[in-house]
C-alpha atoms as a PDB file:
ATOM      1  CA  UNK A   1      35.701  81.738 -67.045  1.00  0.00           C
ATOM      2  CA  UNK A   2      32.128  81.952 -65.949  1.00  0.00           C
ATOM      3  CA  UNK A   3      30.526  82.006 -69.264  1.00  0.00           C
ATOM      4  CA  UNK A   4      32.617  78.843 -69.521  1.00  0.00           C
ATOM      5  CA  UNK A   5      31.435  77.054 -66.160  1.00  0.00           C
ATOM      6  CA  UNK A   6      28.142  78.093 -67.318  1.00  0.00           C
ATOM      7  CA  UNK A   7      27.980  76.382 -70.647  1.00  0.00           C
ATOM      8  CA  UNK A   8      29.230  73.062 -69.749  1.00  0.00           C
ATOM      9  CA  UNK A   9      26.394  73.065 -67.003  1.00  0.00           C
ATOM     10  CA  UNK A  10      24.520  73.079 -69.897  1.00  0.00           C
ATOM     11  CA  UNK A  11      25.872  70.527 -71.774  1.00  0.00           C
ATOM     12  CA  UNK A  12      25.870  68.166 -68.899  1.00  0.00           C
ATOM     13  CA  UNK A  13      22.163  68.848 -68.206  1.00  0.00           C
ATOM     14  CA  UNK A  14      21.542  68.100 -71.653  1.00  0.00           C
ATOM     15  CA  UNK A  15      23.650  64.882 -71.492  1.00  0.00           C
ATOM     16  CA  UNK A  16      21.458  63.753 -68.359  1.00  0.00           C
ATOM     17  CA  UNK A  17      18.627  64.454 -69.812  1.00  0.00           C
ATOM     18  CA  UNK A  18      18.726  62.836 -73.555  1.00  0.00           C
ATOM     19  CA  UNK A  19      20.571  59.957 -71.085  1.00  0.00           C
ATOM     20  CA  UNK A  20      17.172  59.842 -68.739  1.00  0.00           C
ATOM     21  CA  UNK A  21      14.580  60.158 -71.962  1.00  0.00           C
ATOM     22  CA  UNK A  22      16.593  57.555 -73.360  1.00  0.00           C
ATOM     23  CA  UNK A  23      16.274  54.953 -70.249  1.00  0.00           C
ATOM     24  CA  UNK A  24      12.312  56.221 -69.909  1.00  0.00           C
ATOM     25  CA  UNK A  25      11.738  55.351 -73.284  1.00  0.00           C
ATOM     26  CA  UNK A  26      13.486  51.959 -73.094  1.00  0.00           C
ATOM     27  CA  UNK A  27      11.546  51.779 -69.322  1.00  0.00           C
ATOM     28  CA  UNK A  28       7.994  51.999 -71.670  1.00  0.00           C
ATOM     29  CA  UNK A  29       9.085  49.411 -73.870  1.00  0.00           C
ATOM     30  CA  UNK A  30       9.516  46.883 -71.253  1.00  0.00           C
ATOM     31  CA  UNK A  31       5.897  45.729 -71.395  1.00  0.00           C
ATOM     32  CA  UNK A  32       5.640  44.692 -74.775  1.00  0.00           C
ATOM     33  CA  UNK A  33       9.385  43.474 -74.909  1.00  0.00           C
ATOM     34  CA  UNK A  34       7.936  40.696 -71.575  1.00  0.00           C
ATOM     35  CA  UNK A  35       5.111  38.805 -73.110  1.00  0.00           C
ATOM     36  CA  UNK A  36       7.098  38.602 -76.764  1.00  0.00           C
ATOM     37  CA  UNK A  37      10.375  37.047 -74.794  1.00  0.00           C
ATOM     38  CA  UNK A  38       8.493  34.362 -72.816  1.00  0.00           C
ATOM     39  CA  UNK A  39       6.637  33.701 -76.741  1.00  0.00           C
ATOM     40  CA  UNK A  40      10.230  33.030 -78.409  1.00  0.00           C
ATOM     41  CA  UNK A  41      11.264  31.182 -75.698  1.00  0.00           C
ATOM     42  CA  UNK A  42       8.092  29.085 -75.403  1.00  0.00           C
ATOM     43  CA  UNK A  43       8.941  27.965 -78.870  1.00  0.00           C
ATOM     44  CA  UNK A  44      12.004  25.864 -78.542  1.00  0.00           C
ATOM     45  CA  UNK A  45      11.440  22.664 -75.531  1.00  0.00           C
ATOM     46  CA  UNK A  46      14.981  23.368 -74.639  1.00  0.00           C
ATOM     47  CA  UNK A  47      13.952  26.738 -72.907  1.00  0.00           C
ATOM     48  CA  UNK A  48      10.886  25.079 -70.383  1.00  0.00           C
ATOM     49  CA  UNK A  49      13.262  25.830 -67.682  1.00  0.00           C
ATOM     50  CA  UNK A  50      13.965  29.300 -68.892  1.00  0.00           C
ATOM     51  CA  UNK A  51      12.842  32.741 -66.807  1.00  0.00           C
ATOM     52  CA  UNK A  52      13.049  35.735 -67.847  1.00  0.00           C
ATOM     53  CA  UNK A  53      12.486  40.074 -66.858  1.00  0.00           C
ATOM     54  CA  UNK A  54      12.755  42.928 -68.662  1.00  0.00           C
ATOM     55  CA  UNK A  55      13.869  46.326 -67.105  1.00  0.00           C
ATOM     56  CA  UNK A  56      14.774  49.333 -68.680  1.00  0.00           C
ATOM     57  CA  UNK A  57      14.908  47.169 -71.861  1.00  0.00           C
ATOM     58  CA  UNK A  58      17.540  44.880 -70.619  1.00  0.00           C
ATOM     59  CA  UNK A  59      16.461  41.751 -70.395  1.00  0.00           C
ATOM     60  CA  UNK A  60      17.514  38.999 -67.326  1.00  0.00           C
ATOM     61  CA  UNK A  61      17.607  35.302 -68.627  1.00  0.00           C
ATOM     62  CA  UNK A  62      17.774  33.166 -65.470  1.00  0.00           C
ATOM     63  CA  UNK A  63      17.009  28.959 -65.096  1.00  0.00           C
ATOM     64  CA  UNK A  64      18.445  25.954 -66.780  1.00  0.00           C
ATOM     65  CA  UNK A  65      18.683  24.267 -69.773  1.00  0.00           C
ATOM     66  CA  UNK A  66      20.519  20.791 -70.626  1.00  0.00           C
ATOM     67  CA  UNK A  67      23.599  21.883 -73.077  1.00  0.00           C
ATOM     68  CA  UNK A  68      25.728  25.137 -72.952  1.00  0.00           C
ATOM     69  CA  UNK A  69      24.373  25.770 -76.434  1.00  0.00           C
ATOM     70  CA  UNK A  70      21.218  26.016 -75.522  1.00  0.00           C
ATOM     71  CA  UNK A  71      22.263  28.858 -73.138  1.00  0.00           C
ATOM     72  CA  UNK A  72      23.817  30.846 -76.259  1.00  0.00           C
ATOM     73  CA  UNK A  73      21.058  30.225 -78.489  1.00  0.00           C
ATOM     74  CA  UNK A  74      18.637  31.790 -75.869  1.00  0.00           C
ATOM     75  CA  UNK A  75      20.150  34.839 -75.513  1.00  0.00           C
ATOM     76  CA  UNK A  76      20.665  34.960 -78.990  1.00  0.00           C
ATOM     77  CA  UNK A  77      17.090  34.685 -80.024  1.00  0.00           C
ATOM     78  CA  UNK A  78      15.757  37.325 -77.129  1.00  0.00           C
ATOM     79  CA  UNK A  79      18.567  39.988 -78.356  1.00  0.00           C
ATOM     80  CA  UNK A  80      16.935  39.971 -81.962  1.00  0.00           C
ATOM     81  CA  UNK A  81      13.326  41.211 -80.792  1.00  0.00           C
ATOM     82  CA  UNK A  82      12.079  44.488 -81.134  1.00  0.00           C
ATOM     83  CA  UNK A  83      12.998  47.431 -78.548  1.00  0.00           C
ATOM     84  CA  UNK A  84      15.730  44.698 -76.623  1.00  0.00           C
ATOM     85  CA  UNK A  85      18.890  47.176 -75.653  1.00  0.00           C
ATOM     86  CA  UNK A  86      20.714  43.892 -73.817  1.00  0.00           C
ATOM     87  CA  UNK A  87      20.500  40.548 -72.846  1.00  0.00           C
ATOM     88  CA  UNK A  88      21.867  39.438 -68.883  1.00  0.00           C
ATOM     89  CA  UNK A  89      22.379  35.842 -69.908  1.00  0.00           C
ATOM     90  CA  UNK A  90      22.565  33.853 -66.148  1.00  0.00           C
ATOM     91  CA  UNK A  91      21.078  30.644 -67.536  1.00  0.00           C
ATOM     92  CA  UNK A  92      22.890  27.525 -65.661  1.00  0.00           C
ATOM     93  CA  UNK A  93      23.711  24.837 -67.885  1.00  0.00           C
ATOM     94  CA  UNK A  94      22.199  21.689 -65.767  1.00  0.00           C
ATOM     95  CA  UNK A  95      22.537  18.246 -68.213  1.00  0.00           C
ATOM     96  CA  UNK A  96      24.820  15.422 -66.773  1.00  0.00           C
ATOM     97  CA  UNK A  97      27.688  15.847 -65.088  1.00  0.00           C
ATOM     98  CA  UNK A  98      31.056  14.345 -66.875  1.00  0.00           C
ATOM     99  CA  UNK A  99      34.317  13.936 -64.871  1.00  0.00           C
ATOM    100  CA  UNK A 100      36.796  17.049 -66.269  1.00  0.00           C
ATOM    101  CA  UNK A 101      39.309  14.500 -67.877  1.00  0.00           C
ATOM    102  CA  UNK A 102      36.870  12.213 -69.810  1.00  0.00           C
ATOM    103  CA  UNK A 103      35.097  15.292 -70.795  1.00  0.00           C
ATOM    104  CA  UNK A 104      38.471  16.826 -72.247  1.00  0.00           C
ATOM    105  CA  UNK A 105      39.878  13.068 -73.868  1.00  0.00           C
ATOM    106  CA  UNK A 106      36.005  12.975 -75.457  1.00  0.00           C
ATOM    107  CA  UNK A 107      36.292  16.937 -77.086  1.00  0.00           C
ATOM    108  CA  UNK A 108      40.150  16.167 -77.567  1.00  0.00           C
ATOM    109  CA  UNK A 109      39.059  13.259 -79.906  1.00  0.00           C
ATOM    110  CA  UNK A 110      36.450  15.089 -81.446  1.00  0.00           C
ATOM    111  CA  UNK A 111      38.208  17.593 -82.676  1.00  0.00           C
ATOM    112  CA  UNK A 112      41.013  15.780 -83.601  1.00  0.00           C
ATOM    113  CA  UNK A 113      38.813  14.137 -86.395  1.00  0.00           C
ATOM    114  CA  UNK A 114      36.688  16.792 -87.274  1.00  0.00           C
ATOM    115  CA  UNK A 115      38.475  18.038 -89.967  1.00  0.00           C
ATOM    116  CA  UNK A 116      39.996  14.955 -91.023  1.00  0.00           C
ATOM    117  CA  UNK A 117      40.301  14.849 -95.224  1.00  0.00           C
ATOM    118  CA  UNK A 118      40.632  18.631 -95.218  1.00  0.00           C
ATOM    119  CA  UNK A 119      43.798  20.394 -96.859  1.00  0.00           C
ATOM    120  CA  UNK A 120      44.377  22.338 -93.869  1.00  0.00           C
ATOM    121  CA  UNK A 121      43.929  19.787 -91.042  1.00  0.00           C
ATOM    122  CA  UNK A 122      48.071  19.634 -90.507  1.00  0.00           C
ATOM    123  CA  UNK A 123      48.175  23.790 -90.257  1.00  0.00           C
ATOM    124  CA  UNK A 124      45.895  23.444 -87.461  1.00  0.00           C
ATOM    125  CA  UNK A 125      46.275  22.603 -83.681  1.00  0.00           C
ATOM    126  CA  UNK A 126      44.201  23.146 -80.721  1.00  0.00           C
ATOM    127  CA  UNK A 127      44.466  22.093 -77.049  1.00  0.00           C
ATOM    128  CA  UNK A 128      41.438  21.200 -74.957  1.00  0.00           C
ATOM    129  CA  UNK A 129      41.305  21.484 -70.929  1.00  0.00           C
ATOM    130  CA  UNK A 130      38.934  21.354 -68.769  1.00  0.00           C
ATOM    131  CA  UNK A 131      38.002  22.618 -64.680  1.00  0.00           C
ATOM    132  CA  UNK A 132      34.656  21.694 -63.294  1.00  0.00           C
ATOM    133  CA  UNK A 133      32.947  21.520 -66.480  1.00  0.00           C
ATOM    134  CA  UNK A 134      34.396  24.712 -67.573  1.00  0.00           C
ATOM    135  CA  UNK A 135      36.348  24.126 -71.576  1.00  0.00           C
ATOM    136  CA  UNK A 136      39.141  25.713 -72.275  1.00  0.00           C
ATOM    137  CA  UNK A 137      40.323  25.905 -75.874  1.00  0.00           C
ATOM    138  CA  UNK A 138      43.671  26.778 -77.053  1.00  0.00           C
ATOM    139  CA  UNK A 139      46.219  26.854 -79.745  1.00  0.00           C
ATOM    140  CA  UNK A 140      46.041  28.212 -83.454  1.00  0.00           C
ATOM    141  CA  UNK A 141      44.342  27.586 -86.963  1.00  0.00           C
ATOM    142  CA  UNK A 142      44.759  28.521 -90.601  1.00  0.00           C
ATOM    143  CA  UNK A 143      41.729  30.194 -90.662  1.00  0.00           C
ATOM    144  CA  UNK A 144      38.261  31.119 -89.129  1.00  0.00           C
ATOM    145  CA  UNK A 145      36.092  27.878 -90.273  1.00  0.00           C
ATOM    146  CA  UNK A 146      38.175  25.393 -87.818  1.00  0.00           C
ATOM    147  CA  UNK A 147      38.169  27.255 -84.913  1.00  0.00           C
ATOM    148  CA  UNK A 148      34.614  27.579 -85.223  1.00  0.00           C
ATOM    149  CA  UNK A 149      34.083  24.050 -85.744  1.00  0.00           C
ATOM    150  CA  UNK A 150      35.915  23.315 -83.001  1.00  0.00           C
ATOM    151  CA  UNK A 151      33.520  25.589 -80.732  1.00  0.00           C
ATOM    152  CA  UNK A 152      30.512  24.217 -82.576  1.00  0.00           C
ATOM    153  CA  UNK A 153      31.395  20.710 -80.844  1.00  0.00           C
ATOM    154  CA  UNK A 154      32.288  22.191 -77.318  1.00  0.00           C
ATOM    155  CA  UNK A 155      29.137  23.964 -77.137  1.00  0.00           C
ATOM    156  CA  UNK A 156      27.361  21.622 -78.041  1.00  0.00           C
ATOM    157  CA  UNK A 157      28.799  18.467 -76.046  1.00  0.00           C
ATOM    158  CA  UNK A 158      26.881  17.281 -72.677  1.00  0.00           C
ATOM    159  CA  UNK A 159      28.815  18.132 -69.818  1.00  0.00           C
ATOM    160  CA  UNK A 160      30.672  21.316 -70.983  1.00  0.00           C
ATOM    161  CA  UNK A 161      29.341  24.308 -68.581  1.00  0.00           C
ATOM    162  CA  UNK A 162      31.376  26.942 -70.213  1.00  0.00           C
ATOM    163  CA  UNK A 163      33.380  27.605 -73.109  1.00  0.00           C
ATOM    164  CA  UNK A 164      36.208  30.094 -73.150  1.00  0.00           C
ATOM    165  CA  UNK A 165      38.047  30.466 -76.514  1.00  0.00           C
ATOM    166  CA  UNK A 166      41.752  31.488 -76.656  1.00  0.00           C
ATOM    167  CA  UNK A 167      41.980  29.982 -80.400  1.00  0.00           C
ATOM    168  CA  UNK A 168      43.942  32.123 -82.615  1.00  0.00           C
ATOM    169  CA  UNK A 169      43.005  32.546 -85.809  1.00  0.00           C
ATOM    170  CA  UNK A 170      46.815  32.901 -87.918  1.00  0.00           C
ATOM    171  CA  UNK A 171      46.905  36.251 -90.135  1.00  0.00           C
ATOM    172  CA  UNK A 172      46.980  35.898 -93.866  1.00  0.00           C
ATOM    173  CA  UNK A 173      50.172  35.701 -95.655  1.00  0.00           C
ATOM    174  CA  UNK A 174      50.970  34.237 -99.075  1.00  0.00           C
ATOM    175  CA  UNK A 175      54.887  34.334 -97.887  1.00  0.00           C
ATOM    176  CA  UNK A 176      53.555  31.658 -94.700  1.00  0.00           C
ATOM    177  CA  UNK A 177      51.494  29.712 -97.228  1.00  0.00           C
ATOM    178  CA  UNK A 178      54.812  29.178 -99.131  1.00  0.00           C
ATOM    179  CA  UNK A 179      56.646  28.103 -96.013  1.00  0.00           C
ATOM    180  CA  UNK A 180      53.720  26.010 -94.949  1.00  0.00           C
ATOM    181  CA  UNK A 181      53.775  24.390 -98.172  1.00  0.00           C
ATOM    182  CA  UNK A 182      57.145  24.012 -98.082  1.00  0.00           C
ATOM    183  CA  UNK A 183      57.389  22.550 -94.851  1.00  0.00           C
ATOM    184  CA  UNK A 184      54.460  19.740 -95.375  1.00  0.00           C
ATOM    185  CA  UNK A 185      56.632  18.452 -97.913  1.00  0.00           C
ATOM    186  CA  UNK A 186      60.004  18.251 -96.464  1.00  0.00           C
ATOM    187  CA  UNK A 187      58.631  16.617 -93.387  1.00  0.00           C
ATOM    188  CA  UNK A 188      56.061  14.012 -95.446  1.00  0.00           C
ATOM    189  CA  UNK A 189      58.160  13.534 -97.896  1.00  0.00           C
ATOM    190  CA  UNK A 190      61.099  12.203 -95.642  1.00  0.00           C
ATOM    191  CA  UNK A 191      61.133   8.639 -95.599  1.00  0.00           C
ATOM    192  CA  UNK A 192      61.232   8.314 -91.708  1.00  0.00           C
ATOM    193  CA  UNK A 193      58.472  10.607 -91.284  1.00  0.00           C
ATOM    194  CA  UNK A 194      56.202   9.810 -93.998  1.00  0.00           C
ATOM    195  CA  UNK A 195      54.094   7.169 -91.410  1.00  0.00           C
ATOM    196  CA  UNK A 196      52.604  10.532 -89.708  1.00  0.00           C
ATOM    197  CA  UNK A 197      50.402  10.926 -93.026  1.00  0.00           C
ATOM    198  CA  UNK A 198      48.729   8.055 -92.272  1.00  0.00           C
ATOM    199  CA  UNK A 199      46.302   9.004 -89.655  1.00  0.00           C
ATOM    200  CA  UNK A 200      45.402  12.185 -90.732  1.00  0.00           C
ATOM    201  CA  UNK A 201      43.940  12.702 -87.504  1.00  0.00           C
ATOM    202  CA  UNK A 202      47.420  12.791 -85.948  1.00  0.00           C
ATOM    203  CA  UNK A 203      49.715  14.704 -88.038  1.00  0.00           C
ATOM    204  CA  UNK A 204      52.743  16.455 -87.582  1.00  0.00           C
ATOM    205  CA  UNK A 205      50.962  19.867 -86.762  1.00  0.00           C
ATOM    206  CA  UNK A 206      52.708  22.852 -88.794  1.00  0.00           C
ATOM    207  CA  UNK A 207      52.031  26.218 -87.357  1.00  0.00           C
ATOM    208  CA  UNK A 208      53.451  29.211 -89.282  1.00  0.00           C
ATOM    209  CA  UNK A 209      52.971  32.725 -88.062  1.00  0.00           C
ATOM    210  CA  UNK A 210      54.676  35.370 -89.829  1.00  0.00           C
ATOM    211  CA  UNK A 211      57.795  33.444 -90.686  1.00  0.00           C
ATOM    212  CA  UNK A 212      57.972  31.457 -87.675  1.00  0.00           C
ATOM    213  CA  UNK A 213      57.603  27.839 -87.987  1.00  0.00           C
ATOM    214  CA  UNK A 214      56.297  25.853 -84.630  1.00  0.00           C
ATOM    215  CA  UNK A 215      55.565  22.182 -84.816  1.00  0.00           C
ATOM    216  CA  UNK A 216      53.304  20.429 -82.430  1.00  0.00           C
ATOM    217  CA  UNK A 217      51.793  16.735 -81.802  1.00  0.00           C
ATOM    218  CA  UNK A 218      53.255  13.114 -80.793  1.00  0.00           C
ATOM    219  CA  UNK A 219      56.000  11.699 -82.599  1.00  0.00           C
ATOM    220  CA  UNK A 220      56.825   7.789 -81.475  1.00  0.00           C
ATOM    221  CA  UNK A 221      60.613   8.313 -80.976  1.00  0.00           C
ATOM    222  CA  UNK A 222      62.687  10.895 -80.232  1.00  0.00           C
ATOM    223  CA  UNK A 223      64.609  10.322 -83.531  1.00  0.00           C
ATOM    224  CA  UNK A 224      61.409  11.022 -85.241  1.00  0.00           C
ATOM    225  CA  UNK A 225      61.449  14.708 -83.208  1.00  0.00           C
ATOM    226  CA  UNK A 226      64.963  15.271 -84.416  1.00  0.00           C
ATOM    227  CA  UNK A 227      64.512  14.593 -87.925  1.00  0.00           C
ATOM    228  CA  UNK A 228      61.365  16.422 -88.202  1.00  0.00           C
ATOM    229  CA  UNK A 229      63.022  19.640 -86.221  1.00  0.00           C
ATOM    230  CA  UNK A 230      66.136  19.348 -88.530  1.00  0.00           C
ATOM    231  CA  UNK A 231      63.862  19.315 -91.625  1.00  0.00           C
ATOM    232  CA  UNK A 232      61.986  22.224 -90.665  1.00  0.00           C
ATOM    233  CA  UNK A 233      65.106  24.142 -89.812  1.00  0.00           C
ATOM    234  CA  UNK A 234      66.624  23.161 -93.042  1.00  0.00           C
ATOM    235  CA  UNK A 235      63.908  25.536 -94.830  1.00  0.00           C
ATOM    236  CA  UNK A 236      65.306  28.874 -96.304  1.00  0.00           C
ATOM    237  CA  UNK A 237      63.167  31.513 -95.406  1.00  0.00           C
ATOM    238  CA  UNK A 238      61.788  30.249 -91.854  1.00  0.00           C
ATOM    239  CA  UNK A 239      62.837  33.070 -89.278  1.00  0.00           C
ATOM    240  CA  UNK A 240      62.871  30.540 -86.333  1.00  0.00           C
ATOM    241  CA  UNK A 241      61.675  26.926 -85.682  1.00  0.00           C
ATOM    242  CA  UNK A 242      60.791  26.120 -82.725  1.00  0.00           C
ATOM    243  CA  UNK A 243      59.865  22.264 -81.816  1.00  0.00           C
ATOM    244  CA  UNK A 244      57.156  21.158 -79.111  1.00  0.00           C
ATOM    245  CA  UNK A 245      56.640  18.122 -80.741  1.00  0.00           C
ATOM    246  CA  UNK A 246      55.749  14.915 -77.505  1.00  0.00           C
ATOM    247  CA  UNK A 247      57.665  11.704 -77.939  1.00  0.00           C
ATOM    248  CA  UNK A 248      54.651   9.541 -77.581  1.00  0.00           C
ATOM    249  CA  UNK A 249      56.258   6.829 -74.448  1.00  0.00           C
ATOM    250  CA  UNK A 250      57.087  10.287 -72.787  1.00  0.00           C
ATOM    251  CA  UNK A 251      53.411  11.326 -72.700  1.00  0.00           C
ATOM    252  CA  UNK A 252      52.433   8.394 -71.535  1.00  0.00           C
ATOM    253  CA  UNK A 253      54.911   8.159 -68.739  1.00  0.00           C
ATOM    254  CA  UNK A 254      53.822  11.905 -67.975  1.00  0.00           C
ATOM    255  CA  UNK A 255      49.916  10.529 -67.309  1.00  0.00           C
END
């Protein structure tokens, strides 16, 4: 039992002490790693506002700069020099100030057409909302390259103080690719609900995750919902169907 107690005093003194050469080591570094952080900032005019310190080879951004992207792309640059173990990324974001619900119809818009023309756009759908400058995105896409297009344009939009991403990205499956397929043309290709292909920017939205078919986005009667709903229910294979679609004089009521 002793023998025991005995070695794993030893292998906690030689866990402190690799732990304490470790931070000494990163503690030496800290003087070159100051001067070469305030030289990459000093290169972009978006980071005149930026301050920065170094201990222990962490690294504390603090100040301003006009766009939220700025603030990522600042911490981003610092983290890839030499001997930096972290970046504390406090940077305010301090360009104009936008009213939540005009900042969240301008992103809503936005993103709506940003992927306008592309195969995809109807598996995709993504919510924007927005407290005191802070984004908010939600909702579900096909694939990787859409949700990061869609945080591409919060970051980068002037007013947006945060962005917090609750975008899923929808697993791979050939059997939902079918029923996606399957689904765009049942809906499209009914007569009543054919119109929705006309703005692409405001289709029927077709989520499918693992069998289970959702549909989202503003139909202009509640016929239109019904059909639609009945179409997608009508599909062999679909697990479940579940229908969130917004009769458009019902949203607008709701505002």
């Amino acid at each position: 039992m002793k023998a025991k107690q005995i070695l794993s005093s030893l292998v906690l003194v030689g866990v402190l002490s690799i732990g304490m050469a470790a931070q000494s080591g990163a503690s030496r570094n800290d003087a070159s790693i100051a001067p070469e952080v305030v030289k990459k900032l000093d290169q972009k005019s978006q980071f005149e506002k930026v301050q920065s310190s170094v201990q222990d080879g962490i690294v504390t951004l603090t100040g301003a700069v006009p766009l939220y992207q700025d603030k990522l792309d600042a911490a981003k640059n610092v983290r890839k020099l030499k001997n930096v173990q972290g970046v504390r990324n406090l940077i305010e974001v301090s360009g104009e100030n936008v009213p939540d619900a005009e900042l969240a119809a301008q992103l809503s818009k936005k993103i709506y057409y940003d992927r306008v023309g592309y195969p995809d756009n109807a598996f995709n759908y993504i919510t924007v909302s927005v407290k005191n400058g802070m984004v908010f995105l939600s909702g579900q896409t096909y694939y990787s390259v859409p949700k990061d297009s869609a945080l591409a344009i919060a970051n980068r939009m002037p007013g947006v103080k945060d962005v917090v991403d609750n975008i899923q990205v929808l697993p791979t499956s050939l059997f939902d690719d079918q029923l996606r397929r399957q689904a765009m043309r049942s809906i499209y290709g009914n007569s009543v609900l054919s119109r929705y292909a006309i703005d692409p920017a405001k289709p029927i939205r077709i989520i499918v995750d693992n069998g289970h078919i959702v549909l989202e986005g503003t139909v202009q009667s509640p016929m239109d919902k019904q059909v639609a709903g009945m179409r997608a229910n009508a599909l062999p294979g679909a697990f479940s169907v579940q229908n969130n679609l917004t009769v458009e004089s019902d949203s607008k009521q709701g505002m």
